[in-house]
C-alpha atoms as a PDB file:
ATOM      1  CA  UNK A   1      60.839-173.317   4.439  1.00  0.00           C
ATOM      2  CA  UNK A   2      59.077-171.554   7.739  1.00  0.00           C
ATOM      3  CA  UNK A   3      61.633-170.880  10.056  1.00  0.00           C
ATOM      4  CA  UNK A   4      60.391-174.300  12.345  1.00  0.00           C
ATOM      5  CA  UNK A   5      61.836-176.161   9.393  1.00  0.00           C
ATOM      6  CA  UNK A   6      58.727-177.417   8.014  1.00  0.00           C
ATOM      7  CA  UNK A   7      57.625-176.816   4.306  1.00  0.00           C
ATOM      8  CA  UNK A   8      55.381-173.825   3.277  1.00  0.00           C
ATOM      9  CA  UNK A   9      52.658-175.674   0.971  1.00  0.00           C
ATOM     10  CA  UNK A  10      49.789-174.924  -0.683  1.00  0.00           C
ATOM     11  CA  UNK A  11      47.663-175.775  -3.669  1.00  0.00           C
ATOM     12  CA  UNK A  12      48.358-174.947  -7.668  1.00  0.00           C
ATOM     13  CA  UNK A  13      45.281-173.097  -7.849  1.00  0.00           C
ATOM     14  CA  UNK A  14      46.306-170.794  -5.023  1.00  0.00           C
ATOM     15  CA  UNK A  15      49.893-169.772  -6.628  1.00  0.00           C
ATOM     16  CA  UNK A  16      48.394-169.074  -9.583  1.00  0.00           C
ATOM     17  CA  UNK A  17      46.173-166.584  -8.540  1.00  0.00           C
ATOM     18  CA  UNK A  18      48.848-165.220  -6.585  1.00  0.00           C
ATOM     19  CA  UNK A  19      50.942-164.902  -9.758  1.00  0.00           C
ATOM     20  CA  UNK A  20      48.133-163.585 -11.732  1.00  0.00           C
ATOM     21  CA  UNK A  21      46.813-160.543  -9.208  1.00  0.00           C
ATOM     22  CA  UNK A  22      50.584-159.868  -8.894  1.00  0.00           C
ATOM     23  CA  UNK A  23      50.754-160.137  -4.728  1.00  0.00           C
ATOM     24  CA  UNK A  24      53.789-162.757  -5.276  1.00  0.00           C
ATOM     25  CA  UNK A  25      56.225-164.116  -7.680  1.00  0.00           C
ATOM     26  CA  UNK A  26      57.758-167.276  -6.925  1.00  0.00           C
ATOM     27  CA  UNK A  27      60.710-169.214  -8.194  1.00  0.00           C
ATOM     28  CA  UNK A  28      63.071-172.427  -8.085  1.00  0.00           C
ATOM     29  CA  UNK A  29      66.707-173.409  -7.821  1.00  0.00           C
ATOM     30  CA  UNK A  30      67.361-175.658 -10.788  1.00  0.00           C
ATOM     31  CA  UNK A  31      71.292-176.283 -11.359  1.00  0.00           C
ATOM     32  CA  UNK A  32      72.377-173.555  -9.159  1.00  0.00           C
ATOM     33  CA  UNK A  33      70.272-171.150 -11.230  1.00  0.00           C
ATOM     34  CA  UNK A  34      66.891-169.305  -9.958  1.00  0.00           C
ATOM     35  CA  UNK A  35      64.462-169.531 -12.940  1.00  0.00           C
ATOM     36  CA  UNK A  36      60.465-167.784 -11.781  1.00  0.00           C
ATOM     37  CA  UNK A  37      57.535-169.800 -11.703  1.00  0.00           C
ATOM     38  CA  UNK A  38      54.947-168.767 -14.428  1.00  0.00           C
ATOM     39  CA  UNK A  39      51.443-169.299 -15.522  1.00  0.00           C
ATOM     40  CA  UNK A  40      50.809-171.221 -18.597  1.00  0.00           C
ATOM     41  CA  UNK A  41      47.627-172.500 -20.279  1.00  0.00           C
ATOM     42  CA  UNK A  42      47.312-176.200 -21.963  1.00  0.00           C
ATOM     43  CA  UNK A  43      46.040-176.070 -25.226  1.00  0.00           C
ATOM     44  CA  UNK A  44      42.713-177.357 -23.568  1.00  0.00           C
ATOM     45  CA  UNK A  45      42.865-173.793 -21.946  1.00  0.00           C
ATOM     46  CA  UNK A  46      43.859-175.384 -18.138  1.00  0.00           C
ATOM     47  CA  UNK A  47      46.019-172.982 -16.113  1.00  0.00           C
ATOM     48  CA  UNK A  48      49.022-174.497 -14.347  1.00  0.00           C
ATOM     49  CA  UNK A  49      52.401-173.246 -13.146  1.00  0.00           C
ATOM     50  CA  UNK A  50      55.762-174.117 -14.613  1.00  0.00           C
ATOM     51  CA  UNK A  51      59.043-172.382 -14.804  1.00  0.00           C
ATOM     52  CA  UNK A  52      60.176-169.869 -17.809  1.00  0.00           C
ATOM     53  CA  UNK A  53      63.108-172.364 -18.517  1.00  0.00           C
ATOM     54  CA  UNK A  54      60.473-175.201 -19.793  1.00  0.00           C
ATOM     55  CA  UNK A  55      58.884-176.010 -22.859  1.00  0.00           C
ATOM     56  CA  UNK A  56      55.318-177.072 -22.972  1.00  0.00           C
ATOM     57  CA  UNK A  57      55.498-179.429 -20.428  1.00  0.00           C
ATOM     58  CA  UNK A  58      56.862-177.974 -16.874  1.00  0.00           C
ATOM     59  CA  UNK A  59      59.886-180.476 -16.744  1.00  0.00           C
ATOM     60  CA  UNK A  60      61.507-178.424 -13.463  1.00  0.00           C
ATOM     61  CA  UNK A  61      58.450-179.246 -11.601  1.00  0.00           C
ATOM     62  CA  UNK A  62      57.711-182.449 -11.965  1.00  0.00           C
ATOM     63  CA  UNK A  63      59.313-185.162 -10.345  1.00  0.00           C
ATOM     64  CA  UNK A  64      60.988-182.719  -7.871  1.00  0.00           C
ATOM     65  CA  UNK A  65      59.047-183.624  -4.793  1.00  0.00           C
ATOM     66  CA  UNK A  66      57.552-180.817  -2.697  1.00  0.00           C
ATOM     67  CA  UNK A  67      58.399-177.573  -4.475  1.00  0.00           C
ATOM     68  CA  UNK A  68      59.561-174.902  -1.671  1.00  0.00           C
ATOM     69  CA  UNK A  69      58.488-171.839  -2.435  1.00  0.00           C
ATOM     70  CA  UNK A  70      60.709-168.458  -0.907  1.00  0.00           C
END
């Protein structure tokens, strides 16, 4: 969150460049435990960002709402 309270967003394709060129890392809360956002690529060779705690599909993502990033 910015400190006015309101939520820090921007788009998929953004973070992952971010993640790529190395100038952040992000990561999540999920159960009380901080697990980083990573880069993955679909087996149709589409980039998208998921935690290192899911599978194939990025399960601590979806369905969360907004994702706040620190």
């Amino acid at each position: 969150m910015n400190p006015n309270g309101s939520r820090w967003r921007q788009t998929q394709e953004k973070k992952i460049r971010e993640i790529e060129d190395g100038s952040w890392s992000f990561y999540v809360e999920v159960g009380g435990d901080r697990v980083d956002v990573i880069v993955a690529v679909s087996r149709y060779g589409n980039k998208y960002i998921k935690t290192e705690a899911d599978g194939e599909h990025p399960k601590n993502l979806l369905g969360s709402g907004p994702i706040d990033f620190p």
